[in-house]
PDB file of N, CA and C in Angstrom:
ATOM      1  N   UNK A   1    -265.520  52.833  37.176  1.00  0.00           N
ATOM      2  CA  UNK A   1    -264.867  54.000  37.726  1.00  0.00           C
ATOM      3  C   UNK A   1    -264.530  54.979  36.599  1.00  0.00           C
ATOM      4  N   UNK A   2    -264.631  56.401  36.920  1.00  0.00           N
ATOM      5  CA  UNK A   2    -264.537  57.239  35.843  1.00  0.00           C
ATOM      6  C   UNK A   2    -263.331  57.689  35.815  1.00  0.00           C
ATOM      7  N   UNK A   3    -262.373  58.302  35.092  1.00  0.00           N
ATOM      8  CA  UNK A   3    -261.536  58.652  34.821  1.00  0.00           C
ATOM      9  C   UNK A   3    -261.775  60.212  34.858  1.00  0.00           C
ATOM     10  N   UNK A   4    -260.578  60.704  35.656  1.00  0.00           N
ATOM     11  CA  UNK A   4    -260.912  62.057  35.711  1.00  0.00           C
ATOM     12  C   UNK A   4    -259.931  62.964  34.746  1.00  0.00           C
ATOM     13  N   UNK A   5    -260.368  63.467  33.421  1.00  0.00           N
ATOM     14  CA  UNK A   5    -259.667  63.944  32.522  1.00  0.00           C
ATOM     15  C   UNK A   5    -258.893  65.250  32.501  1.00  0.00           C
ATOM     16  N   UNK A   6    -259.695  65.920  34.048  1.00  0.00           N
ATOM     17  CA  UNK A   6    -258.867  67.319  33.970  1.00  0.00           C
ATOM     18  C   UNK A   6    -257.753  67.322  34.833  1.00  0.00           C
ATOM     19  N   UNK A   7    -257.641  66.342  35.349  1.00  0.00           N
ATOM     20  CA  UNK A   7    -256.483  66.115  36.595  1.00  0.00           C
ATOM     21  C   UNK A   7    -255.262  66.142  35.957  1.00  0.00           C
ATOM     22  N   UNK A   8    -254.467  67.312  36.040  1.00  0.00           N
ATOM     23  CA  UNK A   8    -253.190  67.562  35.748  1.00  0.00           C
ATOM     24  C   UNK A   8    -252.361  66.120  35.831  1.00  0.00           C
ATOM     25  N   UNK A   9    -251.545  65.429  34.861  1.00  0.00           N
ATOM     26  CA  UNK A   9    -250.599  64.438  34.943  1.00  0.00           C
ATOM     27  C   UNK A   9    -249.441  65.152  34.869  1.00  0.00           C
ATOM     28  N   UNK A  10    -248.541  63.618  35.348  1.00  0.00           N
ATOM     29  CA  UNK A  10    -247.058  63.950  34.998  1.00  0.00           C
ATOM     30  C   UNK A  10    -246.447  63.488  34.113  1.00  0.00           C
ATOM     31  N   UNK A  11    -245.867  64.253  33.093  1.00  0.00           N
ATOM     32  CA  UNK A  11    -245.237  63.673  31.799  1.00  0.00           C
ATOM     33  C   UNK A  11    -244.119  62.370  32.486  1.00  0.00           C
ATOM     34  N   UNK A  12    -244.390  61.117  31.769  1.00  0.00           N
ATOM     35  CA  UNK A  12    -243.200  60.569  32.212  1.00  0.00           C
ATOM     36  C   UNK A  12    -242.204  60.956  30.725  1.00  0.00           C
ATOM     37  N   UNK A  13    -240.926  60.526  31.236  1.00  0.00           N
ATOM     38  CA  UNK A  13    -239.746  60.490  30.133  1.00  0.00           C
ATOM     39  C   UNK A  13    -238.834  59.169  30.551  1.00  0.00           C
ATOM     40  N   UNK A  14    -237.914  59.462  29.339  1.00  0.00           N
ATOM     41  CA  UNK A  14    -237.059  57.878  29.471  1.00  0.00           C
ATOM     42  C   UNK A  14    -235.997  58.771  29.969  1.00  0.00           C
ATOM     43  N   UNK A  15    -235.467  58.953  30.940  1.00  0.00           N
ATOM     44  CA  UNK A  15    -234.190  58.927  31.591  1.00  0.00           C
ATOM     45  C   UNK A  15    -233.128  58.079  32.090  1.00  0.00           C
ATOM     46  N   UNK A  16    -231.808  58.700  31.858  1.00  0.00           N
ATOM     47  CA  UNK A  16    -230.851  57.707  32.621  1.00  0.00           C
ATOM     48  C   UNK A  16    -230.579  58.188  34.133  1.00  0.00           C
ATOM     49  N   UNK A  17    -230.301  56.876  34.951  1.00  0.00           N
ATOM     50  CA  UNK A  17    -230.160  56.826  36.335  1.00  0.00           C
ATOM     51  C   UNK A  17    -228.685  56.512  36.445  1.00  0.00           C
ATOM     52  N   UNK A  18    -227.970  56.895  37.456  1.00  0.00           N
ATOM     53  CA  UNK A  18    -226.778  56.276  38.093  1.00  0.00           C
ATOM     54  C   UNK A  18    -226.892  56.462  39.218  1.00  0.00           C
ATOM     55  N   UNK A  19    -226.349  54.767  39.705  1.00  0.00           N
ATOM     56  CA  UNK A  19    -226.583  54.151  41.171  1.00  0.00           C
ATOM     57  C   UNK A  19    -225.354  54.674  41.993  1.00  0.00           C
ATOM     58  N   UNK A  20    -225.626  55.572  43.239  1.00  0.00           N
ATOM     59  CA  UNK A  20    -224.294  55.811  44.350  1.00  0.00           C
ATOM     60  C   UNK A  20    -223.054  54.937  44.830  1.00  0.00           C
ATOM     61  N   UNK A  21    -224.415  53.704  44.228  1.00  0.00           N
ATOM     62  CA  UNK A  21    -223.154  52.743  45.618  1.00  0.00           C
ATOM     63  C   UNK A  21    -222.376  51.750  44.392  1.00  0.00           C
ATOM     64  N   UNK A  22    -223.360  51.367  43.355  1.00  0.00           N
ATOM     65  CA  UNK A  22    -222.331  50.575  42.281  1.00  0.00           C
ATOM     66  C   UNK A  22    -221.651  50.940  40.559  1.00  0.00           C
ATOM     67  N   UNK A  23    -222.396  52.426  40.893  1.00  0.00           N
ATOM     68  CA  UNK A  23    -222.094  53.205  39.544  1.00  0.00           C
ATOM     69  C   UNK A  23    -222.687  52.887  38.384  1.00  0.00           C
ATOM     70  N   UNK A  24    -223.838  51.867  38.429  1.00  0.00           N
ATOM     71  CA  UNK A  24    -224.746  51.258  37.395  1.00  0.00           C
ATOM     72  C   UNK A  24    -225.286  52.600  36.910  1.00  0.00           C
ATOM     73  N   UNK A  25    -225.419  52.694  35.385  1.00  0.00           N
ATOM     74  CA  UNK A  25    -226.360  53.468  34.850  1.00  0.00           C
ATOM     75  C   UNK A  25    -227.195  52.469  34.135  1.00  0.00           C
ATOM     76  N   UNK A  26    -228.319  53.095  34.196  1.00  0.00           N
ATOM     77  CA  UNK A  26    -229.738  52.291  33.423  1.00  0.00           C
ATOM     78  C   UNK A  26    -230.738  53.450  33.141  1.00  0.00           C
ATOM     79  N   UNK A  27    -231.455  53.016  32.061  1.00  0.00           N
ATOM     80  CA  UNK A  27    -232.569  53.644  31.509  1.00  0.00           C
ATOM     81  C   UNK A  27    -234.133  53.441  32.089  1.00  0.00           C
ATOM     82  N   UNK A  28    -234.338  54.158  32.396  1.00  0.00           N
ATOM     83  CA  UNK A  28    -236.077  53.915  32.821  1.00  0.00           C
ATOM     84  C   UNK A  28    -236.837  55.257  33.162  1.00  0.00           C
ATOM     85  N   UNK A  29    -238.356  54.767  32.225  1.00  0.00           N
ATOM     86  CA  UNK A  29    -239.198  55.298  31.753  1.00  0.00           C
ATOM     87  C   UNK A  29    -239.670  55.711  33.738  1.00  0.00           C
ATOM     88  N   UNK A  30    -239.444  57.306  34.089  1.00  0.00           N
ATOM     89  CA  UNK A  30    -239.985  58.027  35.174  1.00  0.00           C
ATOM     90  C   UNK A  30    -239.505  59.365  35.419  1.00  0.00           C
ATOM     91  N   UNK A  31    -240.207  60.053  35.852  1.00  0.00           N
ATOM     92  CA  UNK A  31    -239.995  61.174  36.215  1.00  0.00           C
ATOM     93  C   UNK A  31    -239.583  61.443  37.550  1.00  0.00           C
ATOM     94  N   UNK A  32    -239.614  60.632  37.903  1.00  0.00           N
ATOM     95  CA  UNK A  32    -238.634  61.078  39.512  1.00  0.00           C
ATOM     96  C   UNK A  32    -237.160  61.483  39.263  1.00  0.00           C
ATOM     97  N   UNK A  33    -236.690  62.204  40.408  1.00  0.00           N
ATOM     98  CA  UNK A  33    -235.181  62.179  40.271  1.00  0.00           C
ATOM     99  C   UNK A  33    -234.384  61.332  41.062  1.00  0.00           C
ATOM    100  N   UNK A  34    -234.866  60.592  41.769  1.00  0.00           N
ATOM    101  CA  UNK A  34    -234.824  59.135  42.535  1.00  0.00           C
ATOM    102  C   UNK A  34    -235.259  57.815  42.444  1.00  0.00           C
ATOM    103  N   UNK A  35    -234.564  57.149  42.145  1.00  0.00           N
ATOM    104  CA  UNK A  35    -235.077  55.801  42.382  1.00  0.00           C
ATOM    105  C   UNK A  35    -234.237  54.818  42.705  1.00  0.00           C
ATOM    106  N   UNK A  36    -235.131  53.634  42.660  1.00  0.00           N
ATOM    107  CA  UNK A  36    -233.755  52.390  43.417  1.00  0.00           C
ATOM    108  C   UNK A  36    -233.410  51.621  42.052  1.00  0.00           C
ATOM    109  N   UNK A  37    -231.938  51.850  42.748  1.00  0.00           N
ATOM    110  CA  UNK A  37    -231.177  50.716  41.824  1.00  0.00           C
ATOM    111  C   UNK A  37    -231.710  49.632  41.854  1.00  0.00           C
ATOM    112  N   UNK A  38    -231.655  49.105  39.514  1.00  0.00           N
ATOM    113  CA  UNK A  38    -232.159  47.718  39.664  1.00  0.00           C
ATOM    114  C   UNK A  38    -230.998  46.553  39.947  1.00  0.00           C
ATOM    115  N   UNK A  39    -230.039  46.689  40.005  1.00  0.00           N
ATOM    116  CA  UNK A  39    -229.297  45.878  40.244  1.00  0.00           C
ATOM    117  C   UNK A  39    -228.758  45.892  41.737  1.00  0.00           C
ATOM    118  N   UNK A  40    -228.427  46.985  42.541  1.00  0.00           N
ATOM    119  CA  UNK A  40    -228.104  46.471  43.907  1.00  0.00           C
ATOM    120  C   UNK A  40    -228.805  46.910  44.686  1.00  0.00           C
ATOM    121  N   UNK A  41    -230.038  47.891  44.103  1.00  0.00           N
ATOM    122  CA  UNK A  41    -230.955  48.220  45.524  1.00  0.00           C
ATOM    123  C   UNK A  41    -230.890  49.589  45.968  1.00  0.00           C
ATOM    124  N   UNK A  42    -229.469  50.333  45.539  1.00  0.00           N
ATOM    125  CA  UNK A  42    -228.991  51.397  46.034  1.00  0.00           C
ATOM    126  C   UNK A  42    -229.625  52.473  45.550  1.00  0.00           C
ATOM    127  N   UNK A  43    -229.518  54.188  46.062  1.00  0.00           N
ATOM    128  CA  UNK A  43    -230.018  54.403  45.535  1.00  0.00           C
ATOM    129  C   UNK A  43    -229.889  55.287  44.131  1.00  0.00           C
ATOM    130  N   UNK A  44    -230.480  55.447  43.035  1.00  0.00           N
ATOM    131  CA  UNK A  44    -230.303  55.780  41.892  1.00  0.00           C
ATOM    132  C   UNK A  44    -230.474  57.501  41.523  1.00  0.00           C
ATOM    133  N   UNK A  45    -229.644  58.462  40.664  1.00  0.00           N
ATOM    134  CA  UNK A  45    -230.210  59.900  40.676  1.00  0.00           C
ATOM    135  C   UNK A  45    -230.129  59.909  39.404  1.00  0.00           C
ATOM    136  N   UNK A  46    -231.279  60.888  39.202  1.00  0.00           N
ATOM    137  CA  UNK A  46    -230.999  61.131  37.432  1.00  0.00           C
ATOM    138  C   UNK A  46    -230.042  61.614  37.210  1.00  0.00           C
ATOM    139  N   UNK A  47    -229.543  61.511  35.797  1.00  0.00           N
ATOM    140  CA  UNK A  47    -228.634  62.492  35.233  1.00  0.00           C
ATOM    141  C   UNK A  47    -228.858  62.594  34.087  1.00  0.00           C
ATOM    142  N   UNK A  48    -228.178  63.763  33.199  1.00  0.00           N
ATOM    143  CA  UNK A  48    -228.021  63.804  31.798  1.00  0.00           C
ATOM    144  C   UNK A  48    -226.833  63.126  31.737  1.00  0.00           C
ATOM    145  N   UNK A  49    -227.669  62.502  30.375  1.00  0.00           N
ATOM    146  CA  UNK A  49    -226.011  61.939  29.013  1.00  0.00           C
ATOM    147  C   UNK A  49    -226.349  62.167  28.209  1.00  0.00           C
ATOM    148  N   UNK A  50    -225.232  62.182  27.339  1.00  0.00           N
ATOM    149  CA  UNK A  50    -225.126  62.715  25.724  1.00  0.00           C
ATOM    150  C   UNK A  50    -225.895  61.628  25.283  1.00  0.00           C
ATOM    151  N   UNK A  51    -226.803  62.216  23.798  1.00  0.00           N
ATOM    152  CA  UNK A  51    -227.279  61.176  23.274  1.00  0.00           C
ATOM    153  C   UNK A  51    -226.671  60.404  21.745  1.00  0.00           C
ATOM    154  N   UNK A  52    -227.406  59.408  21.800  1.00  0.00           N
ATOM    155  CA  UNK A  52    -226.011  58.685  20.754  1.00  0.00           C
ATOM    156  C   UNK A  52    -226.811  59.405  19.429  1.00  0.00           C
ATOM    157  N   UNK A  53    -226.029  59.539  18.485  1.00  0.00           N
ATOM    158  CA  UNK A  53    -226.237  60.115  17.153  1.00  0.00           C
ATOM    159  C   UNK A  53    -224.685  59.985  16.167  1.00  0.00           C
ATOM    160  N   UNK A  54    -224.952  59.462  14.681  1.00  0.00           N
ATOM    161  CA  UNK A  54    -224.089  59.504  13.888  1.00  0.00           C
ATOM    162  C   UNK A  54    -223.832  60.700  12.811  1.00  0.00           C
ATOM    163  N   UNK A  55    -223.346  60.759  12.110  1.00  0.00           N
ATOM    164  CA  UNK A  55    -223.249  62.353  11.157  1.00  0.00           C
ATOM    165  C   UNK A  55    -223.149  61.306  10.146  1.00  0.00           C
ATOM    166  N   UNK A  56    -224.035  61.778   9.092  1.00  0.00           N
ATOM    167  CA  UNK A  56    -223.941  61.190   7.636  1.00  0.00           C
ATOM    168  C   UNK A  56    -222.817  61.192   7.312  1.00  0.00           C
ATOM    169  N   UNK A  57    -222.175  60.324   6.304  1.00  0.00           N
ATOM    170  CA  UNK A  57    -220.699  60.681   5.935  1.00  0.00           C
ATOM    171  C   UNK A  57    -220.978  61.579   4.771  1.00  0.00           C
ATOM    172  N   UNK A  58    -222.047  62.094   4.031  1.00  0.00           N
ATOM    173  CA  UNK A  58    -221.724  63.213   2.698  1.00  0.00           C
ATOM    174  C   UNK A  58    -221.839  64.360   3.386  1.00  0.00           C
ATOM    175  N   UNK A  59    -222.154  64.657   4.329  1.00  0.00           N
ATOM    176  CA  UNK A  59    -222.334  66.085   4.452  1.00  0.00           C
ATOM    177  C   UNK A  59    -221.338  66.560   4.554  1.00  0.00           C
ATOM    178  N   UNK A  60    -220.936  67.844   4.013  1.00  0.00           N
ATOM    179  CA  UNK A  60    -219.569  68.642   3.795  1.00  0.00           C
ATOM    180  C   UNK A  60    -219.194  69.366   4.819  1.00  0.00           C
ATOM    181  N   UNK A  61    -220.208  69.501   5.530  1.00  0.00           N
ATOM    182  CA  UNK A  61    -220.078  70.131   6.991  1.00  0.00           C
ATOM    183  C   UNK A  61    -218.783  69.843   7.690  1.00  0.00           C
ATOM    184  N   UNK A  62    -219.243  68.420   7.774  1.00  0.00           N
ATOM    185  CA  UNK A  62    -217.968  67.508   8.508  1.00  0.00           C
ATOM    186  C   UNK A  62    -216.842  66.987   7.643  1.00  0.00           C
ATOM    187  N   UNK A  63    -215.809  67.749   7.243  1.00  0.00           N
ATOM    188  CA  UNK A  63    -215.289  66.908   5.809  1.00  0.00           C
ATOM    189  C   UNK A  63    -214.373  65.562   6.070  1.00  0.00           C
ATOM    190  N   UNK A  64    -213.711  65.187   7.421  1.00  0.00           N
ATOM    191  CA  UNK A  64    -213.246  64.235   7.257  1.00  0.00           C
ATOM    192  C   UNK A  64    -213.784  63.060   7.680  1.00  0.00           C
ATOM    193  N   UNK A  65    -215.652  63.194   8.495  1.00  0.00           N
ATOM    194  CA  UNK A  65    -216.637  62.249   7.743  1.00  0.00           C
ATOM    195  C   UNK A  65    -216.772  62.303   6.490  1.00  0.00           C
ATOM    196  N   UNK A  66    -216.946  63.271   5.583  1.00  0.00           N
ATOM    197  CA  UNK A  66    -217.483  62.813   4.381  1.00  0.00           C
ATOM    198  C   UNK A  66    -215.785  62.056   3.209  1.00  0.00           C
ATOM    199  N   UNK A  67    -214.749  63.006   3.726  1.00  0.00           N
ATOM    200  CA  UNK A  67    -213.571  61.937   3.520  1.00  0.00           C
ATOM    201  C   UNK A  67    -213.519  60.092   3.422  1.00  0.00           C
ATOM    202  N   UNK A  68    -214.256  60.155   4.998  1.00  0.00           N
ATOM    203  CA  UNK A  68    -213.968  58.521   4.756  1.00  0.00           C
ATOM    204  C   UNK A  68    -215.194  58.067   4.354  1.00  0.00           C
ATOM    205  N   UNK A  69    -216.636  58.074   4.570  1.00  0.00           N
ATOM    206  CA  UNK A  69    -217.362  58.205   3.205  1.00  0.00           C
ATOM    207  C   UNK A  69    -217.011  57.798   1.823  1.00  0.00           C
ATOM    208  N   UNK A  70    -216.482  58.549   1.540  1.00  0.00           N
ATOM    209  CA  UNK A  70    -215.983  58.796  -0.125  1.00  0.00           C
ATOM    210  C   UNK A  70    -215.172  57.696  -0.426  1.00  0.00           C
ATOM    211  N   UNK A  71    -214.002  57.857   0.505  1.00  0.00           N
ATOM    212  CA  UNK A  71    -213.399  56.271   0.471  1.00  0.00           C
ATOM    213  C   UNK A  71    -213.494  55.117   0.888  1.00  0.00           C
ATOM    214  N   UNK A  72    -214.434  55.424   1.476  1.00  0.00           N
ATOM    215  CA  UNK A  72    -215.110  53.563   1.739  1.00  0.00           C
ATOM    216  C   UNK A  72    -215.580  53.208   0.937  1.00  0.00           C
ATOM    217  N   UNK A  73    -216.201  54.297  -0.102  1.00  0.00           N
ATOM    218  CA  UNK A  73    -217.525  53.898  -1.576  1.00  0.00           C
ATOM    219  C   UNK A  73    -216.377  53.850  -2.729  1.00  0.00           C
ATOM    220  N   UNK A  74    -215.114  54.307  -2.458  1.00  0.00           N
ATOM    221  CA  UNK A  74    -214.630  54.202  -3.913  1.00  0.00           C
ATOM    222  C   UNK A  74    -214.357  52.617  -3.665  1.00  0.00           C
ATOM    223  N   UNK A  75    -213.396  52.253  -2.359  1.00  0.00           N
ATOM    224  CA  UNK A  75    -212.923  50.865  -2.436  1.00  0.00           C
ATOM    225  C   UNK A  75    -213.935  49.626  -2.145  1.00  0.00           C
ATOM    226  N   UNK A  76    -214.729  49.770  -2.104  1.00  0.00           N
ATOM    227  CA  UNK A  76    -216.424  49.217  -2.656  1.00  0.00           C
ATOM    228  C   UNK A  76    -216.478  49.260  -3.819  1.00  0.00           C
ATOM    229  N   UNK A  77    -216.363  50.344  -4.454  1.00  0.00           N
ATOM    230  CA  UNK A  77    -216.643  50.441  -6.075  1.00  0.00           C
ATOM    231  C   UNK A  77    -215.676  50.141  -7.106  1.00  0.00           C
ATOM    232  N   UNK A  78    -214.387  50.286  -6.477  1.00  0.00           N
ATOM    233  CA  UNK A  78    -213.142  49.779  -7.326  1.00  0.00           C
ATOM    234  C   UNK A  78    -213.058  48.921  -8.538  1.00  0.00           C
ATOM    235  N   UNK A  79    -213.567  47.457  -8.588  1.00  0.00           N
ATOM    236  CA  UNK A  79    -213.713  46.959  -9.623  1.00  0.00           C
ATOM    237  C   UNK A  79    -214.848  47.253 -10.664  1.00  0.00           C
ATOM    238  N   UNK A  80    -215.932  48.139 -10.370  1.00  0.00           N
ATOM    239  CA  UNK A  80    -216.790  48.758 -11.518  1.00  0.00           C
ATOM    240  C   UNK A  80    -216.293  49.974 -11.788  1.00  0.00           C
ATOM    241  N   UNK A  81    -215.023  51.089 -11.138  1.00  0.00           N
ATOM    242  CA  UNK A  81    -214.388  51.988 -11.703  1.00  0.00           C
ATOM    243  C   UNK A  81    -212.917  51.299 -12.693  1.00  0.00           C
ATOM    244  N   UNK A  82    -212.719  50.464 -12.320  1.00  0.00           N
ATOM    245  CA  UNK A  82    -211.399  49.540 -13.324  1.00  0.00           C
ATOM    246  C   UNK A  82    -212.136  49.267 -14.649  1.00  0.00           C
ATOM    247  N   UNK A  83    -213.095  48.678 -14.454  1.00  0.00           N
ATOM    248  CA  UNK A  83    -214.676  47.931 -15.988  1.00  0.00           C
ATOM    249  C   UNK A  83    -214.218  49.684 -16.611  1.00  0.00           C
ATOM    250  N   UNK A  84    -215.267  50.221 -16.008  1.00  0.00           N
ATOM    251  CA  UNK A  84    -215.001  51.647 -16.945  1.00  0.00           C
ATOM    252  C   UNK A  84    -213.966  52.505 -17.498  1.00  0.00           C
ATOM    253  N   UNK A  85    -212.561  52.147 -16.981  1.00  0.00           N
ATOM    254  CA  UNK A  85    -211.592  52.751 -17.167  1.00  0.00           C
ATOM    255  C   UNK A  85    -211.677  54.157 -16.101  1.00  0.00           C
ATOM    256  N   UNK A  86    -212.151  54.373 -15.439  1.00  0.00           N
ATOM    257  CA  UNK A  86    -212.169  55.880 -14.543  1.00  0.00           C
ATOM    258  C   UNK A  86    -210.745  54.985 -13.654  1.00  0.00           C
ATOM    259  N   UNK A  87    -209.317  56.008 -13.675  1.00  0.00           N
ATOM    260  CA  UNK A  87    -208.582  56.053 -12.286  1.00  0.00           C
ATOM    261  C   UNK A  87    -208.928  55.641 -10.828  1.00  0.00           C
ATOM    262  N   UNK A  88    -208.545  54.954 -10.113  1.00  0.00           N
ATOM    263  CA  UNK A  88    -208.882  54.756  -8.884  1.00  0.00           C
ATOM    264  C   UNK A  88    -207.716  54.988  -7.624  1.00  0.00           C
TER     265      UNK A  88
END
């Protein structure tokens, strides 16, 4: 059987779902804006959520990430700033 290459597809994506009836959210790879809940059956609608992401701690952007940053690496580093004599 041939594959027909000009036939418009549908992008799938990984979306999150939440279920009406048990409030389950889950991830799954479709493009519908419907589907059934995998856990009770019910039925499921897409939605947006925030996506997870961290902020480097040096960037100055954010200074009281890069605050605790700084002091997590000094009191990590503490006993090789004592060896050298540098203040801690």
């Amino acid at each position: 059987m041939k594959e027909n290459w000009n036939k418009p597809r549908k992008m799938t994506m990984l979306n999150d779902y939440k279920c009406s009836i048990c409030d389950y959210i889950e991830e799954q790879w479709s493009s519908e804006k419907e589907i059934d809940c995998t856990f009770c059956g019910g039925l499921s609608t897409r939605i947006i959520s925030g996506g997870f992401f961290s902020l480097p701690g040096i960037d100055q952007g954010f200074p009281t990430t890069a605050d605790k940053w700084a002091k997590r690496h000094r009191k990590a580093n503490r006993s090789n700033l004592k060896r050298l004599g540098i203040p801690c």
